[in-house]
PDB file of N, CA and C in Angstrom:
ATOM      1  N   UNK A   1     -69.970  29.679 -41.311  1.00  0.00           N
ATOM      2  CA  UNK A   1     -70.732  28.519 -40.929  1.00  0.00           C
ATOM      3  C   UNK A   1     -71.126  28.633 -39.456  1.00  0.00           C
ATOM      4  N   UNK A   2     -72.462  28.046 -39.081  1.00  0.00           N
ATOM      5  CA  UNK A   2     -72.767  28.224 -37.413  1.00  0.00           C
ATOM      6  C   UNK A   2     -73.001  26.914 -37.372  1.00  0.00           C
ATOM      7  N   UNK A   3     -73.313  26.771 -35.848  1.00  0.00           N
ATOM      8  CA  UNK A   3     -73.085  25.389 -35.403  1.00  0.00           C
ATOM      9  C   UNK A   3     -74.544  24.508 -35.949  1.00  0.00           C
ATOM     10  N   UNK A   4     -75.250  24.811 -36.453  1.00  0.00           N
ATOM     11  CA  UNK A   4     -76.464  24.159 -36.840  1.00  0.00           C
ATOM     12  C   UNK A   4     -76.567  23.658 -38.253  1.00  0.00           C
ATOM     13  N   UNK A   5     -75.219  24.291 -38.812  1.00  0.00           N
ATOM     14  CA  UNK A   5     -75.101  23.677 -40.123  1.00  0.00           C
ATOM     15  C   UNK A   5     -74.064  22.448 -39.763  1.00  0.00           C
ATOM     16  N   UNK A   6     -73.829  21.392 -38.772  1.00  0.00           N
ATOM     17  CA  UNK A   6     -73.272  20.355 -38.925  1.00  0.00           C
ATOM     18  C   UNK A   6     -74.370  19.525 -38.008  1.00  0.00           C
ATOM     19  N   UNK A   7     -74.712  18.300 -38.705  1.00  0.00           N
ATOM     20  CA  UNK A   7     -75.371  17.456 -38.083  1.00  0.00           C
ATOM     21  C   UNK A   7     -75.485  16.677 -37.255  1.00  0.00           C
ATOM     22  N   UNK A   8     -73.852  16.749 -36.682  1.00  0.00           N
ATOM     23  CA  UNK A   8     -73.351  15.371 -35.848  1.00  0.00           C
ATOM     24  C   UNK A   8     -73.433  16.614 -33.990  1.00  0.00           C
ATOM     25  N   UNK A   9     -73.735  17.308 -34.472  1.00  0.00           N
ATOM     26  CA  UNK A   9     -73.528  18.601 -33.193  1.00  0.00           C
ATOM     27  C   UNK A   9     -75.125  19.096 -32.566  1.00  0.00           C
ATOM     28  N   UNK A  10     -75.511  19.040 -31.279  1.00  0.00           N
ATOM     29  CA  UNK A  10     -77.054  19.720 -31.063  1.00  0.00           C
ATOM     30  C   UNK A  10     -76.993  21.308 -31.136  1.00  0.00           C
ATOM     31  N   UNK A  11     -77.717  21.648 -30.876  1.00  0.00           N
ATOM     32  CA  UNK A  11     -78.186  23.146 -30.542  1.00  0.00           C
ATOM     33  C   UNK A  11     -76.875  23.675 -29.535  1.00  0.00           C
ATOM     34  N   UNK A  12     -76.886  23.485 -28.169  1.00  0.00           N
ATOM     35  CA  UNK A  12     -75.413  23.946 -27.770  1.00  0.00           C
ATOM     36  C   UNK A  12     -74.401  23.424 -28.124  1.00  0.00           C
ATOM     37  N   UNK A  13     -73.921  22.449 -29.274  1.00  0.00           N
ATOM     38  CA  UNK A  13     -72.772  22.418 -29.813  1.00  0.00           C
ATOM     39  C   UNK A  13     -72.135  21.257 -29.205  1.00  0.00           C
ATOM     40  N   UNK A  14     -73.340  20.291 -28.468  1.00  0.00           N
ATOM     41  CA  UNK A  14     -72.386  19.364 -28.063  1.00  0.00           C
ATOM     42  C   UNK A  14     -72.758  18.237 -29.093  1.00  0.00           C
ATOM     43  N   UNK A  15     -71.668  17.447 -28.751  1.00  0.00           N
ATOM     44  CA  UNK A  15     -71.700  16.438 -29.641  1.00  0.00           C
ATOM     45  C   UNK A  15     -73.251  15.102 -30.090  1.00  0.00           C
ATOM     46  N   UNK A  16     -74.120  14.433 -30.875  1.00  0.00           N
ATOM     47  CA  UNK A  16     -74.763  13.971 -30.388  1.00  0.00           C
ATOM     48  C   UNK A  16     -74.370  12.994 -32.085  1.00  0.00           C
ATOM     49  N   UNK A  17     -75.229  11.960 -32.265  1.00  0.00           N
ATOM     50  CA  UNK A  17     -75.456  10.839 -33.034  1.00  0.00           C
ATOM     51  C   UNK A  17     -76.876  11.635 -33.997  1.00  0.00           C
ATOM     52  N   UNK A  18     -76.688  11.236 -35.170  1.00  0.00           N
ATOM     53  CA  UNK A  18     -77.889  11.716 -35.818  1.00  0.00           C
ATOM     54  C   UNK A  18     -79.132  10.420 -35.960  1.00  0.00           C
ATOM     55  N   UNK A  19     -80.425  11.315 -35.582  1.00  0.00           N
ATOM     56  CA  UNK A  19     -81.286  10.512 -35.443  1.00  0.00           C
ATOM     57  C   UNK A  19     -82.138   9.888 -36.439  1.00  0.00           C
ATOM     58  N   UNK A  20     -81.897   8.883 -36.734  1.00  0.00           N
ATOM     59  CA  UNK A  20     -82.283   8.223 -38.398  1.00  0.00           C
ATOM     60  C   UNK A  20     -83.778   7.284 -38.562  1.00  0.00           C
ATOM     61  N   UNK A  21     -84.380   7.038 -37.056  1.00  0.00           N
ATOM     62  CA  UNK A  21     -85.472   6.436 -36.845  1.00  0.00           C
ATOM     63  C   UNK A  21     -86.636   6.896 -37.571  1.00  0.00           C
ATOM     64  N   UNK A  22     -86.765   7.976 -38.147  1.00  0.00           N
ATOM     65  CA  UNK A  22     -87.708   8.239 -38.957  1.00  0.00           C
ATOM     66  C   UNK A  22     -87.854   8.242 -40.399  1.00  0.00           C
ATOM     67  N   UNK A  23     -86.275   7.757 -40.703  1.00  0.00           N
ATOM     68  CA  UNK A  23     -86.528   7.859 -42.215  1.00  0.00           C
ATOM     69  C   UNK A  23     -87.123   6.132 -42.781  1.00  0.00           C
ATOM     70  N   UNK A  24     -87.171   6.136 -44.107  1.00  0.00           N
ATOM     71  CA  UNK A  24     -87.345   5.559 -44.446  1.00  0.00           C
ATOM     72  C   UNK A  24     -85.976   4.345 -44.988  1.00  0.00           C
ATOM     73  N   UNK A  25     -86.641   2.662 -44.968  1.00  0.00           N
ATOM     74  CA  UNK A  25     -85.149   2.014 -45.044  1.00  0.00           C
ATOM     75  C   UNK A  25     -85.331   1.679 -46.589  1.00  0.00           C
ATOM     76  N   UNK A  26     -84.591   2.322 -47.498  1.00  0.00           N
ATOM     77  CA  UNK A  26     -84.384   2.413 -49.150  1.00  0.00           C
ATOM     78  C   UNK A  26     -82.860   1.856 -49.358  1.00  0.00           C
ATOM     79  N   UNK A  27     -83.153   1.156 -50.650  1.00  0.00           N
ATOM     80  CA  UNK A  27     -81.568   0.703 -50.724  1.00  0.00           C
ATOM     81  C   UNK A  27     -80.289   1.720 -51.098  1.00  0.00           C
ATOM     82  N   UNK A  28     -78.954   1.697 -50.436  1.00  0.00           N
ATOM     83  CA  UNK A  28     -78.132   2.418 -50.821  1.00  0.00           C
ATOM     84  C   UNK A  28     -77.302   1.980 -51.231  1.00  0.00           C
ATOM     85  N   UNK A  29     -76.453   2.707 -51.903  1.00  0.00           N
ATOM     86  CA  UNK A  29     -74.878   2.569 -52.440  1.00  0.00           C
ATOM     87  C   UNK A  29     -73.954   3.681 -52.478  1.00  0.00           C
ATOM     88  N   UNK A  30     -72.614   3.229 -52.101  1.00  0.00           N
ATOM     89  CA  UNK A  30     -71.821   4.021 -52.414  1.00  0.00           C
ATOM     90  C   UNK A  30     -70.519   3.424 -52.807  1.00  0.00           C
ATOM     91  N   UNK A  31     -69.860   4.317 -53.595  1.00  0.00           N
ATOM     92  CA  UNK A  31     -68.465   3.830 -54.619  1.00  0.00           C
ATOM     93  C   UNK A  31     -67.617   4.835 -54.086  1.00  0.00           C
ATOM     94  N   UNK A  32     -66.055   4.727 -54.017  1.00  0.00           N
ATOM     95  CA  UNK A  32     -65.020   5.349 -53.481  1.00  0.00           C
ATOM     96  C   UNK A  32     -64.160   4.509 -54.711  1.00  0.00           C
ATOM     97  N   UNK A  33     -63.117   5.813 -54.692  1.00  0.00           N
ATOM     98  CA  UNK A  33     -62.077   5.463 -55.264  1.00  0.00           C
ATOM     99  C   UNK A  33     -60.366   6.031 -55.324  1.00  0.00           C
ATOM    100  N   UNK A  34     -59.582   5.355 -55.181  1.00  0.00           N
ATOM    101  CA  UNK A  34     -58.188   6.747 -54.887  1.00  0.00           C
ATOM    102  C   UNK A  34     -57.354   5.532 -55.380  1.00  0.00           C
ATOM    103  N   UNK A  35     -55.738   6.266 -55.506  1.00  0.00           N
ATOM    104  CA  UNK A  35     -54.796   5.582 -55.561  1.00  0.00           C
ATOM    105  C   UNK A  35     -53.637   5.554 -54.794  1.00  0.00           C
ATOM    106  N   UNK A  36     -52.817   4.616 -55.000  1.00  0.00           N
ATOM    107  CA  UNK A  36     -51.707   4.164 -54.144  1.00  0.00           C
ATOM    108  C   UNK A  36     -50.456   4.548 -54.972  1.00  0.00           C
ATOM    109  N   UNK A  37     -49.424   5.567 -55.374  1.00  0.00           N
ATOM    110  CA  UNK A  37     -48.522   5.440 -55.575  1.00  0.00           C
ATOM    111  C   UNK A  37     -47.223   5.139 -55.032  1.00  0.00           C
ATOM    112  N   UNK A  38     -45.945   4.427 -56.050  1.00  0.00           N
ATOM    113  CA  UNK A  38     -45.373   3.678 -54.889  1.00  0.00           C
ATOM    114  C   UNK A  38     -44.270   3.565 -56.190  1.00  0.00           C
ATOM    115  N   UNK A  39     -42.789   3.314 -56.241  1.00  0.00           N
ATOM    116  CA  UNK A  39     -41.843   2.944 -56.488  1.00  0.00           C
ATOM    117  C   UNK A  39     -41.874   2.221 -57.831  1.00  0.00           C
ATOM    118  N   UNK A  40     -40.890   1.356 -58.686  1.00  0.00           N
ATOM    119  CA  UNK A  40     -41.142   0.726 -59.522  1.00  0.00           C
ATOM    120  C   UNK A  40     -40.445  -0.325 -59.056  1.00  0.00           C
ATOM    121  N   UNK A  41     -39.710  -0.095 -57.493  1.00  0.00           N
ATOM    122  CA  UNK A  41     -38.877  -1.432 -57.075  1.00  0.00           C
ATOM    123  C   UNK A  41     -40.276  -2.035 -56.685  1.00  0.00           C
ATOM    124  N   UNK A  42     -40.949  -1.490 -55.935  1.00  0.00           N
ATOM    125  CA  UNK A  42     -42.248  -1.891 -54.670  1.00  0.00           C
ATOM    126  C   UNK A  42     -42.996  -2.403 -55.909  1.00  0.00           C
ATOM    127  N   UNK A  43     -43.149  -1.843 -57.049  1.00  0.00           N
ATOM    128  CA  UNK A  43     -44.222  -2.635 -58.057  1.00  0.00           C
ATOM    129  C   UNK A  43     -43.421  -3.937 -58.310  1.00  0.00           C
ATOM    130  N   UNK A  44     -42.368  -4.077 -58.711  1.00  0.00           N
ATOM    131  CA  UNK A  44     -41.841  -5.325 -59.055  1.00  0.00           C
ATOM    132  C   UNK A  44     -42.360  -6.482 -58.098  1.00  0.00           C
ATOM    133  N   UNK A  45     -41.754  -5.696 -56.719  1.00  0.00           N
ATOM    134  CA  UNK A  45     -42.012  -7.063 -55.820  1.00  0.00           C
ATOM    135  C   UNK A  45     -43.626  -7.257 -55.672  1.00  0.00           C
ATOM    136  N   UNK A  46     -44.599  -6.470 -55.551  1.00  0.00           N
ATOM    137  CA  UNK A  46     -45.854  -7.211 -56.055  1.00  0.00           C
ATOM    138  C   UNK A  46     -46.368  -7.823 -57.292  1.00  0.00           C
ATOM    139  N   UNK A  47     -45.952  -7.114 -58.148  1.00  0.00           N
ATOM    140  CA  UNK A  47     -46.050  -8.067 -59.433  1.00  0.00           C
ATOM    141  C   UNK A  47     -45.882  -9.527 -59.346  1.00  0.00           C
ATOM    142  N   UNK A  48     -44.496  -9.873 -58.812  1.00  0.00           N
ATOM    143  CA  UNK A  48     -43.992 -11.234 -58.565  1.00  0.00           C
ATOM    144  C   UNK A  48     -44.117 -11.947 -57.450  1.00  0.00           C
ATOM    145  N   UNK A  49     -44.998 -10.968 -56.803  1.00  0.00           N
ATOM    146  CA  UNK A  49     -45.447 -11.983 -55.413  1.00  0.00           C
ATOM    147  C   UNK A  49     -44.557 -12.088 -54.457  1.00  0.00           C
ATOM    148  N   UNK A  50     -43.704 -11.023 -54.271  1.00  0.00           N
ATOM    149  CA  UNK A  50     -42.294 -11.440 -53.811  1.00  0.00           C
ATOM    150  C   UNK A  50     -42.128 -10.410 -52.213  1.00  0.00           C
ATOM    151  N   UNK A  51     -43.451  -9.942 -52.060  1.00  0.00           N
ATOM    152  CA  UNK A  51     -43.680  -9.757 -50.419  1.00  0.00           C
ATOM    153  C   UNK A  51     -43.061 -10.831 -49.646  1.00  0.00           C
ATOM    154  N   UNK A  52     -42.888 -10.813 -48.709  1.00  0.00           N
ATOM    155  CA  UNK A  52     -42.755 -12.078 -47.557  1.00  0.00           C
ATOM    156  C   UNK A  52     -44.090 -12.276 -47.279  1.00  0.00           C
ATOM    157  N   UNK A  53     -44.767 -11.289 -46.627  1.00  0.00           N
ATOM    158  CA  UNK A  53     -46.179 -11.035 -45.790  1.00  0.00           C
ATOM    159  C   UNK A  53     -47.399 -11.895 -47.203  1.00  0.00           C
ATOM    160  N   UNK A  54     -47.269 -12.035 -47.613  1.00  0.00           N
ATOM    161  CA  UNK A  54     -47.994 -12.804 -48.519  1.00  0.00           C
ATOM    162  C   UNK A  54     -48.914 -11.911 -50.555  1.00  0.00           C
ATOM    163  N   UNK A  55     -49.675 -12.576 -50.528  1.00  0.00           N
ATOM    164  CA  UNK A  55     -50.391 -11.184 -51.987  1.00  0.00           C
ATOM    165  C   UNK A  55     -50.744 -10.313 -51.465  1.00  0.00           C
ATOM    166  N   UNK A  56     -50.418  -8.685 -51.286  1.00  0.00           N
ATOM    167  CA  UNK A  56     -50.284  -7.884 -51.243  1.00  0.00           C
ATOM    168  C   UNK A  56     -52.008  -6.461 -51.546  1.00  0.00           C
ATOM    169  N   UNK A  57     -52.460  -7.273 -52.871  1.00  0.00           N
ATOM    170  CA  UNK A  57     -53.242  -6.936 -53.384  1.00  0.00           C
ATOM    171  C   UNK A  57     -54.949  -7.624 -52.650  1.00  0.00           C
ATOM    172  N   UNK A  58     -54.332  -9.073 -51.966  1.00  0.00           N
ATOM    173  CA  UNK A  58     -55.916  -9.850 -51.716  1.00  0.00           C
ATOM    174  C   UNK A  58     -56.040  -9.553 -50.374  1.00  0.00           C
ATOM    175  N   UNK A  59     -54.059  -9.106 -49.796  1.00  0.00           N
ATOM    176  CA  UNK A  59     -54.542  -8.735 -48.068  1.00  0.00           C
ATOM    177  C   UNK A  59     -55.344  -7.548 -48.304  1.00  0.00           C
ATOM    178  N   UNK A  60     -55.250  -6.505 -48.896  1.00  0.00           N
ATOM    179  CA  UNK A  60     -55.509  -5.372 -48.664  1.00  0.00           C
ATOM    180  C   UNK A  60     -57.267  -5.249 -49.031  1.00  0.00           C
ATOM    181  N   UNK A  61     -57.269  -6.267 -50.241  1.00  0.00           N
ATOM    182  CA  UNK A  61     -58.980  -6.316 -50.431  1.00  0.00           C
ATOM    183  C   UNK A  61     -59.615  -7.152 -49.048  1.00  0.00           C
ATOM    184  N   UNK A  62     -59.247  -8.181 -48.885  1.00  0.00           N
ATOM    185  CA  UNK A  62     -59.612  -8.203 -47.348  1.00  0.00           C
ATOM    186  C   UNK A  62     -59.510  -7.482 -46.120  1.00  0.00           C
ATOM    187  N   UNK A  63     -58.491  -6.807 -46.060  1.00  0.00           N
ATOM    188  CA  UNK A  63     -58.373  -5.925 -44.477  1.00  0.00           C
ATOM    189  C   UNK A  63     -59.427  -4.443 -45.611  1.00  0.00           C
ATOM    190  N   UNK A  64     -59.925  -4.579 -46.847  1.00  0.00           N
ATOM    191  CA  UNK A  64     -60.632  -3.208 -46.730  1.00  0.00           C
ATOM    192  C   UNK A  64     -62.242  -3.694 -46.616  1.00  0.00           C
ATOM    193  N   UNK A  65     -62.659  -4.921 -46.950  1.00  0.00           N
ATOM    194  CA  UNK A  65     -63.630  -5.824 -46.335  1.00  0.00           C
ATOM    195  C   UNK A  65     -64.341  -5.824 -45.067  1.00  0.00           C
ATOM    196  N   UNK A  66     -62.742  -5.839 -44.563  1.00  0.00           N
ATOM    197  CA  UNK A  66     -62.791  -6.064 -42.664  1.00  0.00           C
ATOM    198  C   UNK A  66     -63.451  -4.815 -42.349  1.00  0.00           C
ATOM    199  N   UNK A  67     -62.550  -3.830 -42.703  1.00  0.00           N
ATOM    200  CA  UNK A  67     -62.770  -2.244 -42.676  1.00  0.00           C
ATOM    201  C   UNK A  67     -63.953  -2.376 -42.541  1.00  0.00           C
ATOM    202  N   UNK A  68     -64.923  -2.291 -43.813  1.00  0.00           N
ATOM    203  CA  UNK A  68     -66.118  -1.729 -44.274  1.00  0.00           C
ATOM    204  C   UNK A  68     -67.467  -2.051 -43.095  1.00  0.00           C
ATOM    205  N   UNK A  69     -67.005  -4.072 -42.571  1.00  0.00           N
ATOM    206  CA  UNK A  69     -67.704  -4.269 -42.124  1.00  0.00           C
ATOM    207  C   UNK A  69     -67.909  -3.800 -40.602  1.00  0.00           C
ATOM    208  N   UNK A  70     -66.730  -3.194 -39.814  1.00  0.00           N
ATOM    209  CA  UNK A  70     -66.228  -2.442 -38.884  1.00  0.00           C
ATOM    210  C   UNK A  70     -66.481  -0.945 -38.773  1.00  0.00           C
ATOM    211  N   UNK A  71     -67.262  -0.573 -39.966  1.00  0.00           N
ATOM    212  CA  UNK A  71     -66.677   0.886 -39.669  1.00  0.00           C
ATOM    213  C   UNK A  71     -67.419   2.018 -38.550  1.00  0.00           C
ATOM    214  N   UNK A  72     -68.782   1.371 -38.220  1.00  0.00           N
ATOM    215  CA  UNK A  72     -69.333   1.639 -36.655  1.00  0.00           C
ATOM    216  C   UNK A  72     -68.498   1.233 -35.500  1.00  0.00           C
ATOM    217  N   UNK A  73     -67.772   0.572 -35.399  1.00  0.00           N
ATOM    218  CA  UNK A  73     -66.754   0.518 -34.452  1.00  0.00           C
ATOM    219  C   UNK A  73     -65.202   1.373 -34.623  1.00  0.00           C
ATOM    220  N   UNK A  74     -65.414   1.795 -35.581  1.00  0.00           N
ATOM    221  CA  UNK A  74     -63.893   2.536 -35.527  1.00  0.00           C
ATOM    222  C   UNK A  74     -64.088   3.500 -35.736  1.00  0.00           C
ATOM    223  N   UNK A  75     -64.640   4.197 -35.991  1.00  0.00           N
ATOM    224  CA  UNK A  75     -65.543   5.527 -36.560  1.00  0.00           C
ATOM    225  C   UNK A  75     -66.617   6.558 -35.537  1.00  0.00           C
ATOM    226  N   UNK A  76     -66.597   7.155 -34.846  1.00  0.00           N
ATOM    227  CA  UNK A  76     -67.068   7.729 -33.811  1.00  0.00           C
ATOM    228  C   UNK A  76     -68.446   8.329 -34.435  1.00  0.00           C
ATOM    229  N   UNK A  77     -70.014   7.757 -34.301  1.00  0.00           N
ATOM    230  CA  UNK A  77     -70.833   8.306 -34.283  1.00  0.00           C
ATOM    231  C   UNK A  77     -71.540   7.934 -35.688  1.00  0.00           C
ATOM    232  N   UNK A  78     -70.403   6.853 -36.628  1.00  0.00           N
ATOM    233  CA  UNK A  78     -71.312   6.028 -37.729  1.00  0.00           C
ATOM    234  C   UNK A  78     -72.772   5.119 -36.497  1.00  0.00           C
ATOM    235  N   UNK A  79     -73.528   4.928 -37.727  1.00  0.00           N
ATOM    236  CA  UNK A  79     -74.489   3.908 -37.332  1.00  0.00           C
ATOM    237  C   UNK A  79     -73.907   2.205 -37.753  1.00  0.00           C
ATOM    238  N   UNK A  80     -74.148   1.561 -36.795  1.00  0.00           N
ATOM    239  CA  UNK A  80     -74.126   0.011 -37.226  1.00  0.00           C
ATOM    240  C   UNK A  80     -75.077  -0.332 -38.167  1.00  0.00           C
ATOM    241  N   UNK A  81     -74.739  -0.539 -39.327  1.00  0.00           N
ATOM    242  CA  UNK A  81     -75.356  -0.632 -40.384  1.00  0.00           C
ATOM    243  C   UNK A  81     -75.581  -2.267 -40.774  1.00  0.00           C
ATOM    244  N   UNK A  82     -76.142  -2.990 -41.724  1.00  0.00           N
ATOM    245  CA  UNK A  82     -75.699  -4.094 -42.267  1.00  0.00           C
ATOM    246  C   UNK A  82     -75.710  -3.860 -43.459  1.00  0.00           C
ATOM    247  N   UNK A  83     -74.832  -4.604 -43.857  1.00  0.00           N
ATOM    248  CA  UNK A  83     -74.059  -4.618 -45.235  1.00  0.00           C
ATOM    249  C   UNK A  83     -74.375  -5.356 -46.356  1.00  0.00           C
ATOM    250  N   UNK A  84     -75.068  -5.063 -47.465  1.00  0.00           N
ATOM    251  CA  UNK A  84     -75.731  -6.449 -48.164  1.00  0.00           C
ATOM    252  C   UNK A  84     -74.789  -6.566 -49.286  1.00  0.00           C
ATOM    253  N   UNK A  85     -73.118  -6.231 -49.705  1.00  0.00           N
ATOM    254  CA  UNK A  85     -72.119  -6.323 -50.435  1.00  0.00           C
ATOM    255  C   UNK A  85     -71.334  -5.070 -50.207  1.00  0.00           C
ATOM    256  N   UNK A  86     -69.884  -5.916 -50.544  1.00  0.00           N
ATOM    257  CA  UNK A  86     -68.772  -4.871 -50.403  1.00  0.00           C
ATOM    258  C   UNK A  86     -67.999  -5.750 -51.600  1.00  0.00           C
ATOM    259  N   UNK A  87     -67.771  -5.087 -52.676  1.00  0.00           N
ATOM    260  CA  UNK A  87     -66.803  -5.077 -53.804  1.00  0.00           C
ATOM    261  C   UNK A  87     -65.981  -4.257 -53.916  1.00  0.00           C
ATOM    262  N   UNK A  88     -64.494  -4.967 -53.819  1.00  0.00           N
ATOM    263  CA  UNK A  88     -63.654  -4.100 -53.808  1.00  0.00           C
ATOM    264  C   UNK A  88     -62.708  -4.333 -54.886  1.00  0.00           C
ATOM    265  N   UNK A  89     -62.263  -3.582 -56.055  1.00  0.00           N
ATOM    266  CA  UNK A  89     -61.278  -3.970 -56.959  1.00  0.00           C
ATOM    267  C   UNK A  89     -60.094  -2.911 -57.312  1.00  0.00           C
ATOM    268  N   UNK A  90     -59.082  -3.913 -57.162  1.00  0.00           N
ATOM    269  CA  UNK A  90     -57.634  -3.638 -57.091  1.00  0.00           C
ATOM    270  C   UNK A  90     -56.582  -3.905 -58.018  1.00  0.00           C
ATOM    271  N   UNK A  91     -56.453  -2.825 -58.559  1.00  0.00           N
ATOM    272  CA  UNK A  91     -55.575  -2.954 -60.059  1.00  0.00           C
ATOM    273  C   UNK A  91     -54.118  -2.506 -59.786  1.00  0.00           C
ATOM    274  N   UNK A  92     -53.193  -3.424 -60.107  1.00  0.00           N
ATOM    275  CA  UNK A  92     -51.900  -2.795 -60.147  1.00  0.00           C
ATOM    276  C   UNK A  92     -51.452  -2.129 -61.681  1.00  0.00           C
ATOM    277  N   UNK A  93     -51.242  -1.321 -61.388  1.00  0.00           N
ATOM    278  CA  UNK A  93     -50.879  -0.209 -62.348  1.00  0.00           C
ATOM    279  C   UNK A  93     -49.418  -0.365 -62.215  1.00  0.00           C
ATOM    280  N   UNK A  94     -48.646   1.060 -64.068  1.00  0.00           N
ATOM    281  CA  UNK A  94     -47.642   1.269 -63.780  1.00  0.00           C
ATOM    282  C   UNK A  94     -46.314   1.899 -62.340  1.00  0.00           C
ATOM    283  N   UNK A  95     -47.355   2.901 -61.894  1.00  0.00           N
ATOM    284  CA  UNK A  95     -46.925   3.645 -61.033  1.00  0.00           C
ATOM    285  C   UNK A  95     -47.276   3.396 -59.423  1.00  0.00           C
ATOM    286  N   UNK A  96     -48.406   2.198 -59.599  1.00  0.00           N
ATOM    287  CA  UNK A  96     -49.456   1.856 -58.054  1.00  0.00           C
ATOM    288  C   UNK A  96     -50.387   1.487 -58.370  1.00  0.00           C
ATOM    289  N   UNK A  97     -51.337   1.472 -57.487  1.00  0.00           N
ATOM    290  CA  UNK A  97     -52.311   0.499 -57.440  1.00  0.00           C
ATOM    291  C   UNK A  97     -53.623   1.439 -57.233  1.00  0.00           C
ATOM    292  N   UNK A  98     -54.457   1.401 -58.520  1.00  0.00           N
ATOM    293  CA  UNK A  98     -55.785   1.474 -58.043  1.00  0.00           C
ATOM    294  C   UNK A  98     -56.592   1.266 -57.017  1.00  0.00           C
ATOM    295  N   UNK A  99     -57.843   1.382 -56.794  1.00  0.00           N
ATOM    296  CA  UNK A  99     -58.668   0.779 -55.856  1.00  0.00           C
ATOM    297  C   UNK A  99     -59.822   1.390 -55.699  1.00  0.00           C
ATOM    298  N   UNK A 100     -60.849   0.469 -55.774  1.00  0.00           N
ATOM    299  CA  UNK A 100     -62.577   0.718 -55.821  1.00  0.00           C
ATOM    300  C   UNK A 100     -63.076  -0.084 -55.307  1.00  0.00           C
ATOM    301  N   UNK A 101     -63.945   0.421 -54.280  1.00  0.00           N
ATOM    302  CA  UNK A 101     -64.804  -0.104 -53.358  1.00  0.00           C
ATOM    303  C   UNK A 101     -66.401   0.229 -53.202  1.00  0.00           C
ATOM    304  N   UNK A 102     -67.142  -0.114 -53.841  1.00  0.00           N
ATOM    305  CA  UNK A 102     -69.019  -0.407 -53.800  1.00  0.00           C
ATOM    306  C   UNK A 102     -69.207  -1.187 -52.832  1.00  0.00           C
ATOM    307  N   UNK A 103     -69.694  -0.696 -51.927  1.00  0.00           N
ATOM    308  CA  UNK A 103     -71.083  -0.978 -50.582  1.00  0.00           C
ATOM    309  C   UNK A 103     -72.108  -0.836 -50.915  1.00  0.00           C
ATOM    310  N   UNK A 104     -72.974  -1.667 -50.626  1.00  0.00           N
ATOM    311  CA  UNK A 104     -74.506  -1.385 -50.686  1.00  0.00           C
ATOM    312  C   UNK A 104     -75.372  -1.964 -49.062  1.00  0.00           C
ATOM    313  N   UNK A 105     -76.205  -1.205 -49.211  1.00  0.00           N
ATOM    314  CA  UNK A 105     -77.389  -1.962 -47.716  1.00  0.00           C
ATOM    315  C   UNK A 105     -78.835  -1.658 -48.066  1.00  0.00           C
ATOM    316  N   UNK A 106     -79.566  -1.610 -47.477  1.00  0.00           N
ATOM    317  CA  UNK A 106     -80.940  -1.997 -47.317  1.00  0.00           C
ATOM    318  C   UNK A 106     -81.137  -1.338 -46.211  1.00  0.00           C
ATOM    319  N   UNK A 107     -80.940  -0.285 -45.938  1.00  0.00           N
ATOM    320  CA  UNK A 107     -81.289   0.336 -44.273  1.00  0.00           C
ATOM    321  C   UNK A 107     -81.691   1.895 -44.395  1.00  0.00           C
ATOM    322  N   UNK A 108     -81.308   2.804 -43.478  1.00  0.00           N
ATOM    323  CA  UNK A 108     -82.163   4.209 -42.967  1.00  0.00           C
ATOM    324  C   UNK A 108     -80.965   5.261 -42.920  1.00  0.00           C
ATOM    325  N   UNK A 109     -79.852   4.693 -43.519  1.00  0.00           N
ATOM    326  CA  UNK A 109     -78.945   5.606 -43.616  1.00  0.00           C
ATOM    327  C   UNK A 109     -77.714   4.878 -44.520  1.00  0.00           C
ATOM    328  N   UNK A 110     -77.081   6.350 -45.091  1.00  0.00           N
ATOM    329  CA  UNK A 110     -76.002   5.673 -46.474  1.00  0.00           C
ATOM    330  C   UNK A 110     -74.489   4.868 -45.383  1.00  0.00           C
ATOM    331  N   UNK A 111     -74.198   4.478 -46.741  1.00  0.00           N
ATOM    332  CA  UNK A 111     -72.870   3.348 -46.827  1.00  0.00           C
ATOM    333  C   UNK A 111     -71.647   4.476 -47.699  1.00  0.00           C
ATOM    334  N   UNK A 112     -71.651   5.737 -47.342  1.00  0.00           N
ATOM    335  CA  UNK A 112     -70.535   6.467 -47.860  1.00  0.00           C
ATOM    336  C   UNK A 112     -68.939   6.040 -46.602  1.00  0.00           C
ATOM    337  N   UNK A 113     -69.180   5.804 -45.501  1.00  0.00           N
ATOM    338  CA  UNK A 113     -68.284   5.936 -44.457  1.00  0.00           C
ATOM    339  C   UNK A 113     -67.836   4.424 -45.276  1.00  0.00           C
ATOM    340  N   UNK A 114     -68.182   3.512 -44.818  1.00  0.00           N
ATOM    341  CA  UNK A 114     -67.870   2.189 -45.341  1.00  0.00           C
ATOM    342  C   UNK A 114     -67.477   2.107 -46.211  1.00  0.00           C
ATOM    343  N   UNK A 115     -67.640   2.826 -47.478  1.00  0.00           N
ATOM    344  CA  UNK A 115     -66.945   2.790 -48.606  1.00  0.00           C
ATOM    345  C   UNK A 115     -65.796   3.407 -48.371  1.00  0.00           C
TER     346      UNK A 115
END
């Protein structure tokens, strides 16, 4: 690989932002998905709600919410995007917990980071 096959890098290799002003703004989406494995004690106590810290399952769909809508600020060299939905769904399973997250926007560059 040479340095011109990564996009986030110029010609001498220094770092730069990719320039998106010319494309066109088409709607996007993107879906992510992974899992959480974890104990069958740790499943019990979410099952029954029996965190202290509260549901377990609605913090985490919210702090991945928060995430999504953040992720030009935490993320070195995303674009500030706007966000026209973030669905996130969270299944507790035998072994852990699912999780799927769809972003979509209306702008000049994708919603894969955010997802």
């Amino acid at each position: 690989m040479n340095k011109n096959d990564f996009t986030h890098f110029d010609d001498e290799g220094k770092t730069k932002m990719v320039d998106i002003s010319n494309r066109q703004i088409t709607d996007r989406k993107a879906t992510v998905s992974g899992r959480v494995y974890f104990s069958k004690e740790v499943h019990n106590l979410i099952s029954s709600n029996g965190i202290t810290k509260g549901n377990v399952i609605e913090i985490a769909r919210i702090a991945s919410i928060m995430g999504a809508k953040k992720t030009s600020e935490l993320i070195p060299l995303c674009h500030p995007i706007s966000i026209s939905d973030c669905d996130v769904d969270i299944k507790l399973e035998n072994d852990g917990i699912s999780i799927s997250a769809t972003v979509k926007t209306n702008d000049r560059t994708g919603v894969e980071m955010e997802a």
